[in-house]
C-alpha atoms as a PDB file:
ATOM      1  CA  UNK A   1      54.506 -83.202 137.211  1.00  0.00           C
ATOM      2  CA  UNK A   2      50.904 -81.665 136.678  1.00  0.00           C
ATOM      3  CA  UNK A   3      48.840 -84.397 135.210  1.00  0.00           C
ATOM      4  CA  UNK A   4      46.090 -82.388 134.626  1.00  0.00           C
ATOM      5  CA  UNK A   5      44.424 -82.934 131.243  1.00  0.00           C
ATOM      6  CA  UNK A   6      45.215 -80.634 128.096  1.00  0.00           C
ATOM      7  CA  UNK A   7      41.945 -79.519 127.224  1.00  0.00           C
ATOM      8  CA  UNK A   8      41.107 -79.974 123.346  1.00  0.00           C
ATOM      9  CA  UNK A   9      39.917 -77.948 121.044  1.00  0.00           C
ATOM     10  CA  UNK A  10      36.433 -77.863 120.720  1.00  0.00           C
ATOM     11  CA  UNK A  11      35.488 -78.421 117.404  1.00  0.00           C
ATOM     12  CA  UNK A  12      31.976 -77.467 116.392  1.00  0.00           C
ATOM     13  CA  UNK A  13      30.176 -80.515 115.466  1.00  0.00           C
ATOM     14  CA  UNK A  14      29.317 -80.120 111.488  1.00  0.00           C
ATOM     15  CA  UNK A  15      25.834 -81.494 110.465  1.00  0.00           C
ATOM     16  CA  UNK A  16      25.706 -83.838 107.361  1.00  0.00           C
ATOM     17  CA  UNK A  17      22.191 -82.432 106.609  1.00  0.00           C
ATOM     18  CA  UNK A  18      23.146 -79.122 106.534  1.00  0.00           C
ATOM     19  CA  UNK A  19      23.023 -77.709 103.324  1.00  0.00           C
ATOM     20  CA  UNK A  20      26.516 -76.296 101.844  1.00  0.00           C
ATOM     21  CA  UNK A  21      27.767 -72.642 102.076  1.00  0.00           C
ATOM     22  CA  UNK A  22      26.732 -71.309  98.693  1.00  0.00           C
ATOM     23  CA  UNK A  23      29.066 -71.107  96.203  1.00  0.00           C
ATOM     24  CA  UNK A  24      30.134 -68.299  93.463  1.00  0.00           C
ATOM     25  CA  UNK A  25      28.333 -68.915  90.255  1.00  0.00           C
ATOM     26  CA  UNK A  26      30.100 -67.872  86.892  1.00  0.00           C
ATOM     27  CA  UNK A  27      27.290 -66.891  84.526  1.00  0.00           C
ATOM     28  CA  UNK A  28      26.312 -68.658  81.316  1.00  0.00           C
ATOM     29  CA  UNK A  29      27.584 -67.045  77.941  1.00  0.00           C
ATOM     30  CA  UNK A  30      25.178 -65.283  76.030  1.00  0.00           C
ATOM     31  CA  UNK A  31      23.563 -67.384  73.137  1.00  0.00           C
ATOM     32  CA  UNK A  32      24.607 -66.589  69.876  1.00  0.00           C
ATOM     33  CA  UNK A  33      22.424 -64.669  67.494  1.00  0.00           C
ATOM     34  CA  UNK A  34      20.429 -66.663  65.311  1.00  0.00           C
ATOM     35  CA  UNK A  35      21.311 -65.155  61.537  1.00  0.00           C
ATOM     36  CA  UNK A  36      18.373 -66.026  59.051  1.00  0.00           C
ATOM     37  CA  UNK A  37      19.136 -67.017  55.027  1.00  0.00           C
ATOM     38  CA  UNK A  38      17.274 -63.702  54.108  1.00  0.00           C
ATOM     39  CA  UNK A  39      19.614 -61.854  55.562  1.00  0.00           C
ATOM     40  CA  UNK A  40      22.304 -63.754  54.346  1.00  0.00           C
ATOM     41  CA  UNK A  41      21.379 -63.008  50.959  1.00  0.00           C
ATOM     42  CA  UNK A  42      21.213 -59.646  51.350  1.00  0.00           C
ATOM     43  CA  UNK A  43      24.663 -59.463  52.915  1.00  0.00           C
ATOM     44  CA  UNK A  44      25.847 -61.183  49.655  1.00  0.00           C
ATOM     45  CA  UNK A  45      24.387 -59.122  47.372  1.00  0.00           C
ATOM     46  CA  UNK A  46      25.719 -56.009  49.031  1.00  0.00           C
ATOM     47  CA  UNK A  47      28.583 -57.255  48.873  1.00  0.00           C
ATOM     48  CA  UNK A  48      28.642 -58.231  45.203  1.00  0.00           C
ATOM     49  CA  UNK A  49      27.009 -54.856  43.887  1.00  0.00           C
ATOM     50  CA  UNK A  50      30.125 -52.878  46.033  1.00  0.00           C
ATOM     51  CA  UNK A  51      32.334 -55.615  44.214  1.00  0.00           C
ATOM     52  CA  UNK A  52      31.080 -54.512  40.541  1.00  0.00           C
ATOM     53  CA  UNK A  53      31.279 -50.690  41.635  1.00  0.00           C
ATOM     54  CA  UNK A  54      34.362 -51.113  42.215  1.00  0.00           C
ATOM     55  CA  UNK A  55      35.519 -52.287  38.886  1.00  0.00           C
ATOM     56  CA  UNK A  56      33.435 -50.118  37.072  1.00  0.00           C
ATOM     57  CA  UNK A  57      34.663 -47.090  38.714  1.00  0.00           C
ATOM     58  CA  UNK A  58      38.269 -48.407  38.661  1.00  0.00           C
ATOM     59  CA  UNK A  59      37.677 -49.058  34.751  1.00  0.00           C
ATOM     60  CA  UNK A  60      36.737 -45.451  34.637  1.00  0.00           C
ATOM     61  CA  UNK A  61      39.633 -44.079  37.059  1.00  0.00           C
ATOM     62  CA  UNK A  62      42.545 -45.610  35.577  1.00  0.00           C
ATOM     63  CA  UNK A  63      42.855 -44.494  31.920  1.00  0.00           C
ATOM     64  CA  UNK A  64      42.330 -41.056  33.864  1.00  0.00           C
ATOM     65  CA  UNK A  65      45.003 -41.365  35.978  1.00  0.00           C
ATOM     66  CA  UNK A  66      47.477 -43.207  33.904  1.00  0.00           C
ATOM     67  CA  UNK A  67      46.745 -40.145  31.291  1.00  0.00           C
ATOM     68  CA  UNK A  68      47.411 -37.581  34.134  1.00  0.00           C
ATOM     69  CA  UNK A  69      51.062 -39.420  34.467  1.00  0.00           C
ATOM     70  CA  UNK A  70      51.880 -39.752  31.199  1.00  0.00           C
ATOM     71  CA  UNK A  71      51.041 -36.249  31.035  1.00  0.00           C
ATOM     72  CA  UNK A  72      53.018 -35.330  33.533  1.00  0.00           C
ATOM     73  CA  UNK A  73      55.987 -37.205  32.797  1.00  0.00           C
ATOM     74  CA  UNK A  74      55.817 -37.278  29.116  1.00  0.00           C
ATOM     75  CA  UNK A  75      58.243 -35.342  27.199  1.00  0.00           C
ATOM     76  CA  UNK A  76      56.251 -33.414  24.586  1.00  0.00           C
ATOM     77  CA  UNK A  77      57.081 -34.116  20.743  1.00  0.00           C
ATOM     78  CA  UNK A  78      58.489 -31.715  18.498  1.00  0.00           C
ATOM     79  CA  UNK A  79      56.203 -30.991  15.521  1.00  0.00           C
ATOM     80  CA  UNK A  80      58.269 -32.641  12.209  1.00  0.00           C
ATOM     81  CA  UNK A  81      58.637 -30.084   9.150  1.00  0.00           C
ATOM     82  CA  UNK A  82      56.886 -30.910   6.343  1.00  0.00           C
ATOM     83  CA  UNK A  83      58.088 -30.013   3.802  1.00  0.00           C
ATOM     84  CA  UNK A  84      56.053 -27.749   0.794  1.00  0.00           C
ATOM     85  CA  UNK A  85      56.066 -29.960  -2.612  1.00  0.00           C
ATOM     86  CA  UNK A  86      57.378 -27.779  -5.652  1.00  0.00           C
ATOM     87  CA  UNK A  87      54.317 -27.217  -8.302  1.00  0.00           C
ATOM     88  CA  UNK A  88      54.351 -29.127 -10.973  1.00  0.00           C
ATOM     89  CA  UNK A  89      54.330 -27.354 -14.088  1.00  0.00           C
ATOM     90  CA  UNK A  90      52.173 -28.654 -16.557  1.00  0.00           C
ATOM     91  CA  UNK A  91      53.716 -27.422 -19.458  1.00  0.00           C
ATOM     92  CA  UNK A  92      57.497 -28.860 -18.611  1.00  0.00           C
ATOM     93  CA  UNK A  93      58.520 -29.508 -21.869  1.00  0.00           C
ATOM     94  CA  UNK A  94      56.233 -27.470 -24.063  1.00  0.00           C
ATOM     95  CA  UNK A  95      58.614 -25.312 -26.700  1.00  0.00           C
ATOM     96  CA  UNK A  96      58.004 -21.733 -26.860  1.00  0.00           C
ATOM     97  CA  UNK A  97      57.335 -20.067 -30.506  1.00  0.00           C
ATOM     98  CA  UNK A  98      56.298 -16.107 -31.041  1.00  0.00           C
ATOM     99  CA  UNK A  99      54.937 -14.102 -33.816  1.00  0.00           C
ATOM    100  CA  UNK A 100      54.342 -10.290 -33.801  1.00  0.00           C
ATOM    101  CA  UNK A 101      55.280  -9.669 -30.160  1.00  0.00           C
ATOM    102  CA  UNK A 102      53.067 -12.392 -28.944  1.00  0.00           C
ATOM    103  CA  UNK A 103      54.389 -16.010 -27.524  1.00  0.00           C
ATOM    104  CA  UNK A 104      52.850 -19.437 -27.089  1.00  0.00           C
ATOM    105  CA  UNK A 105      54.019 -22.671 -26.059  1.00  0.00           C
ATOM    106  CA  UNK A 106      53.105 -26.137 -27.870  1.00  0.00           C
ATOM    107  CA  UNK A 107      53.601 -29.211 -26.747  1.00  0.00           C
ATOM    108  CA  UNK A 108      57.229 -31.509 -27.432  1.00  0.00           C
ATOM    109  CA  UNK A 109      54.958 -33.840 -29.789  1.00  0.00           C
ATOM    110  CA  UNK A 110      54.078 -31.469 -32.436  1.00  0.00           C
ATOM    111  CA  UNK A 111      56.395 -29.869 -34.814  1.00  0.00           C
ATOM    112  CA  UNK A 112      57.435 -26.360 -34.827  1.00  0.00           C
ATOM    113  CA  UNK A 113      55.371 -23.846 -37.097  1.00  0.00           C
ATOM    114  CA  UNK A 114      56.161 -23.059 -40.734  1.00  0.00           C
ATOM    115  CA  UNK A 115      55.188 -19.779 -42.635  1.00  0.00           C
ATOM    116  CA  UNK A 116      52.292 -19.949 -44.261  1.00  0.00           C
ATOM    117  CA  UNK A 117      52.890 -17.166 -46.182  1.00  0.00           C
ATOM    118  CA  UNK A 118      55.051 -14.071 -47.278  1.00  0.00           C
ATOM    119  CA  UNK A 119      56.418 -11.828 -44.499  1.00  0.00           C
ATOM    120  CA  UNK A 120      55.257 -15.411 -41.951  1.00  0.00           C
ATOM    121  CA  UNK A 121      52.411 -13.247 -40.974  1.00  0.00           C
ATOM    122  CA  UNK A 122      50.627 -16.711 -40.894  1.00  0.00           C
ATOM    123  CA  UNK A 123      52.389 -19.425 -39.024  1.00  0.00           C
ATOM    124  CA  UNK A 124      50.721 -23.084 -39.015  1.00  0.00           C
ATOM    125  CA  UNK A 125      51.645 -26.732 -37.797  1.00  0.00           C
ATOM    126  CA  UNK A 126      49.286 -30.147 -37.438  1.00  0.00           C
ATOM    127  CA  UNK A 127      48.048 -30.792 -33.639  1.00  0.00           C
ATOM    128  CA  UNK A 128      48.335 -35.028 -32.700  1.00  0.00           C
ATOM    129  CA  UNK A 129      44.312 -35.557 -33.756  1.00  0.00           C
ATOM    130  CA  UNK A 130      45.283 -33.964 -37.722  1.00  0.00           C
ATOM    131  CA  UNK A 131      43.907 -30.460 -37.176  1.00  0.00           C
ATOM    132  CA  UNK A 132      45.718 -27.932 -39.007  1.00  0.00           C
ATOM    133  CA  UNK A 133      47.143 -24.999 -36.040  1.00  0.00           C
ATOM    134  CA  UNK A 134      47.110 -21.463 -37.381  1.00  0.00           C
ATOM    135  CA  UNK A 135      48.613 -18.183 -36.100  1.00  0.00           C
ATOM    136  CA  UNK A 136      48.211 -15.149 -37.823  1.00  0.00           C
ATOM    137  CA  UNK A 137      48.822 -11.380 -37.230  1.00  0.00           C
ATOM    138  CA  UNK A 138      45.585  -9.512 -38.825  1.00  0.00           C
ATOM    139  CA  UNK A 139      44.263  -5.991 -38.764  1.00  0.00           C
ATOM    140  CA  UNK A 140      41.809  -4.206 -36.831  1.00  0.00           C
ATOM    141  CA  UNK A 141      39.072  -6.556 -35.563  1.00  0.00           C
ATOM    142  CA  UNK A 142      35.709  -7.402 -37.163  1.00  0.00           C
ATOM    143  CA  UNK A 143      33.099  -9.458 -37.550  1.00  0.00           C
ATOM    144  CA  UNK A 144      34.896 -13.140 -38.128  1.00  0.00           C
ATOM    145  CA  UNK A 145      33.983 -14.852 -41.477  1.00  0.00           C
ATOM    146  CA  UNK A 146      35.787 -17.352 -43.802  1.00  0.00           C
ATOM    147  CA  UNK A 147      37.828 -15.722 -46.807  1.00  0.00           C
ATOM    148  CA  UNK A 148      34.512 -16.381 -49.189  1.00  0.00           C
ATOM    149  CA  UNK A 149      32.719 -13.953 -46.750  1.00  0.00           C
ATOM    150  CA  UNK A 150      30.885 -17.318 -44.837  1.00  0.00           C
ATOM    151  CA  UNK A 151      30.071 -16.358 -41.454  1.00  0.00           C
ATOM    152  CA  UNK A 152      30.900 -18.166 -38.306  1.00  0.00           C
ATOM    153  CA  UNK A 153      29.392 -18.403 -35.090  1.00  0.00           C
ATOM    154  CA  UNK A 154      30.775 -15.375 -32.936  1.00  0.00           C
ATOM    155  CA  UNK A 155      30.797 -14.759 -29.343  1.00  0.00           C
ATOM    156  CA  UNK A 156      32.590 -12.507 -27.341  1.00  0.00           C
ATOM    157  CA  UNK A 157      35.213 -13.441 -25.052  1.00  0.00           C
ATOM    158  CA  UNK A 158      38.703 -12.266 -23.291  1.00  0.00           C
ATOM    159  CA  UNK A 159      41.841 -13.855 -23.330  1.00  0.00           C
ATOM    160  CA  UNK A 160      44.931 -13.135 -21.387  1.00  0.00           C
ATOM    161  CA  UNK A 161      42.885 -10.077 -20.249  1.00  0.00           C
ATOM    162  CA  UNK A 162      42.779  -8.984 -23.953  1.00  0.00           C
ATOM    163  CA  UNK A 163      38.663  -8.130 -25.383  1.00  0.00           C
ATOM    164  CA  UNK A 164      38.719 -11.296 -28.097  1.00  0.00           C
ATOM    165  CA  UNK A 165      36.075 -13.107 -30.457  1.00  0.00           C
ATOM    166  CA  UNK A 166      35.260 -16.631 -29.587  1.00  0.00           C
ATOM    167  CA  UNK A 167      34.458 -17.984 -33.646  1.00  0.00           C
ATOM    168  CA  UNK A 168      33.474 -21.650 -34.285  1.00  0.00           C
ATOM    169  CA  UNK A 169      31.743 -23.324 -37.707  1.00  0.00           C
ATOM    170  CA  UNK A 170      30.908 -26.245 -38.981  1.00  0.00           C
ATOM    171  CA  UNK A 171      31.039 -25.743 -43.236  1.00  0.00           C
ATOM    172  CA  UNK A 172      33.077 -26.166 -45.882  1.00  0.00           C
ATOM    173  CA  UNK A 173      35.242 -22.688 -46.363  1.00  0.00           C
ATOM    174  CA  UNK A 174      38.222 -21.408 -46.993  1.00  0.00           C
ATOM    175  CA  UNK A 175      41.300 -19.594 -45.252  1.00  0.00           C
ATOM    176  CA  UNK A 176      42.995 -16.342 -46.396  1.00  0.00           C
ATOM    177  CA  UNK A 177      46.134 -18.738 -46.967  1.00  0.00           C
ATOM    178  CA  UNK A 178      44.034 -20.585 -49.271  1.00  0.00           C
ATOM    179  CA  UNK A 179      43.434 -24.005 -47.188  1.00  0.00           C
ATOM    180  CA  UNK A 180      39.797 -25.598 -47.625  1.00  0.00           C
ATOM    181  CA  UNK A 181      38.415 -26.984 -44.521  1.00  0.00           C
ATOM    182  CA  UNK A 182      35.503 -28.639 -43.001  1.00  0.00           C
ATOM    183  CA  UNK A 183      35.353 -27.295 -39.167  1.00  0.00           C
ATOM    184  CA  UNK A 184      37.028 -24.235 -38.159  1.00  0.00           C
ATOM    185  CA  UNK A 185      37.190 -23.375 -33.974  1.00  0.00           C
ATOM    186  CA  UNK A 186      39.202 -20.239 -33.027  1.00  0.00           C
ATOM    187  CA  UNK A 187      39.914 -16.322 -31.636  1.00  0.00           C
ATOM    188  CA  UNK A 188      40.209 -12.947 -33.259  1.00  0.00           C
ATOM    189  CA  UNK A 189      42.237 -11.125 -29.880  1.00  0.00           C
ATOM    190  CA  UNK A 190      42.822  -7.381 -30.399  1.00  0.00           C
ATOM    191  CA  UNK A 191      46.352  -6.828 -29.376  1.00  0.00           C
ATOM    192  CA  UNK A 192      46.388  -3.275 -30.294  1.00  0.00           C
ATOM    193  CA  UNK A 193      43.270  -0.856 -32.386  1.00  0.00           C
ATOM    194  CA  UNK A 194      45.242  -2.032 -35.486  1.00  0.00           C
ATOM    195  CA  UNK A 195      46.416  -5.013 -34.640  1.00  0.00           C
ATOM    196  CA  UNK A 196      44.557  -8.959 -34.178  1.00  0.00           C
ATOM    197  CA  UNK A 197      45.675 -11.335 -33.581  1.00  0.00           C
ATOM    198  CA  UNK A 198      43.830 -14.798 -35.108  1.00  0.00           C
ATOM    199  CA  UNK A 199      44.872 -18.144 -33.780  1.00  0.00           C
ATOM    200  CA  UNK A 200      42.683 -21.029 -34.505  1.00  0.00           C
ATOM    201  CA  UNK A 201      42.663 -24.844 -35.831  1.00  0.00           C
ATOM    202  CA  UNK A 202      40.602 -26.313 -38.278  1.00  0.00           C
ATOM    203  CA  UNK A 203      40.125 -29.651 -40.453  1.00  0.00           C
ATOM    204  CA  UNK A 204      41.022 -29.824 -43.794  1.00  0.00           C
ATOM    205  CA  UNK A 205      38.498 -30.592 -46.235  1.00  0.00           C
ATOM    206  CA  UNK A 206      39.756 -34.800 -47.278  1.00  0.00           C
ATOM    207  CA  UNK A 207      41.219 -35.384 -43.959  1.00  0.00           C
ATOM    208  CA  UNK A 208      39.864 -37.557 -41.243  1.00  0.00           C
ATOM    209  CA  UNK A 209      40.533 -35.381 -37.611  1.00  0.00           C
ATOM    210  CA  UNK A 210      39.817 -36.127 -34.247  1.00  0.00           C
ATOM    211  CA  UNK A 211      38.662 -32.757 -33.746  1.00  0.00           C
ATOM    212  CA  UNK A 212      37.353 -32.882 -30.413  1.00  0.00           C
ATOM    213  CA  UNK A 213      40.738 -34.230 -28.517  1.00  0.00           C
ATOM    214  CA  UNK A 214      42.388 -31.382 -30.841  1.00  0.00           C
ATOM    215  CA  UNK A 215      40.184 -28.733 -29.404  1.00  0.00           C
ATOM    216  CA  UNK A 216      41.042 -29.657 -25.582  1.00  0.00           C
ATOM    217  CA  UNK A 217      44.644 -29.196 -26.743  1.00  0.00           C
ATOM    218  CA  UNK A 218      43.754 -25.798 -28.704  1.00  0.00           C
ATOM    219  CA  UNK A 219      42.422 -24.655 -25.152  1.00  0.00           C
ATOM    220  CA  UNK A 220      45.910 -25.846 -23.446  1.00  0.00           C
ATOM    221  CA  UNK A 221      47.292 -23.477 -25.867  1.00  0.00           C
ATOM    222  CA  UNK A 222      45.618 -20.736 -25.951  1.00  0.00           C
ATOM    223  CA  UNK A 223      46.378 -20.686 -22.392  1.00  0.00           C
ATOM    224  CA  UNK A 224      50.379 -19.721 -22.355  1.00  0.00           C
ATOM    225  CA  UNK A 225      49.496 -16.948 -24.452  1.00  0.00           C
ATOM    226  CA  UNK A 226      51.757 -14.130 -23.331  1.00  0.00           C
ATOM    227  CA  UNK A 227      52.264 -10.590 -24.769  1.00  0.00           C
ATOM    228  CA  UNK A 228      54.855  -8.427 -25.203  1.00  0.00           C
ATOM    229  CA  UNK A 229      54.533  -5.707 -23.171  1.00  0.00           C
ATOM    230  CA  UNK A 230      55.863  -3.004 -25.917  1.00  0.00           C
ATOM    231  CA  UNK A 231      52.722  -3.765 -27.847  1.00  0.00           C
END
């Protein structure tokens, strides 16, 4: 057998006072930004004015756009039918009477006319305030005065499209027929060049009338005058 020594290794001697192999070095993280209170404060009151825009557009926005929905999805109304109300006619009930081709209406509370005279060339009743009512066919027209020859007040007027004399007076007189009254308010209306017509209401001399209320019904009547259209 060789018995020469195995050399060993050599093993390079390592110093203790040496200093170290340098070693990797991770780098420290980067310090975190300092945020001051201003700025904090304006970050929150950015934040709450975007906040209230928001609702005040969005309280603007959505009545439009639920409107634009309903619109389009609504289904449109039909427009109801109303109906037209029947006039009213304010003389329902008001009888009818007539006297040499003319006609007039008077009211349910008063009584039909009587003749006043021969032939009923005069026709007369009592209105509700105790006013005597007089219709009368006359001759050609003229200058209105009592059957004494008093004059009244005369004015012209038209009625029913027909030229008339508007005759009013306040003294005692009397009527053709013979009555003696206090206040006389009435119309001479030329029908035809030889024929008036004289409708009127006055109060008797003794009696106690409500002339005035009369005379708003007088006008009421005076206004269905209609007349025959062979005269």
């Amino acid at each position: 057998m060789d018995d020469t020594p195995i050399p060993v290794e050599e093993t390079p001697e390592i110093r203790m006072d040496s200093p170290a192999e340098p070693q990797s070095q991770v780098p420290p993280p980067p310090p975190m930004p300092k945020v001051s209170s201003s700025s904090a404060v304006v970050t929150i009151l950015v934040f709450l004015i975007l906040f209230i825009a928001g609702i005040l557009l969005s309280s603007y926005i959505r009545p439009f756009l639920f409107g634009l929905s309903r619109g389009l999805t609504a289904v449109p109304t039909p427009t109801p039918v109303i109906a037209t109300p029947t006039p009213v006619d304010p003389f329902a009930g008001w009888r009818v009477s007539t006297i040499a081709g003319l006609s007039y209406k008077l009211p349910p509370d008063v009584l039909a006319p009587t003749c006043d005279g021969a032939g009923c060339i005069s026709q007369g009743t009592y209105l509700p305030g105790g006013t005597r009512f007089t219709v009368a066919a006359r001759g050609p027209s003229a200058f209105v005065t009592d059957a004494n020859g008093v004059a009244f007040i005369n004015k012209d007027a038209t009625v029913s499209g027909h030229i008339a004399t508007d005759f009013f007076g306040t003294f005692t007189g009397r009527t053709i027929t013979g009555y003696v009254f206090t206040q006389m308010h009435g119309f001479m209306i030329e029908v035809t060049p030889t024929l008036t017509l004289e409708i009127n209401h006055f109060t008797p001399t003794g009696v106690t009338t409500d002339f005035a209320k009369d005379d708003v019904l007088f006008d009421r009547i005076l206004s269905t005058l209609t007349f025959s259209s062979t005269l």
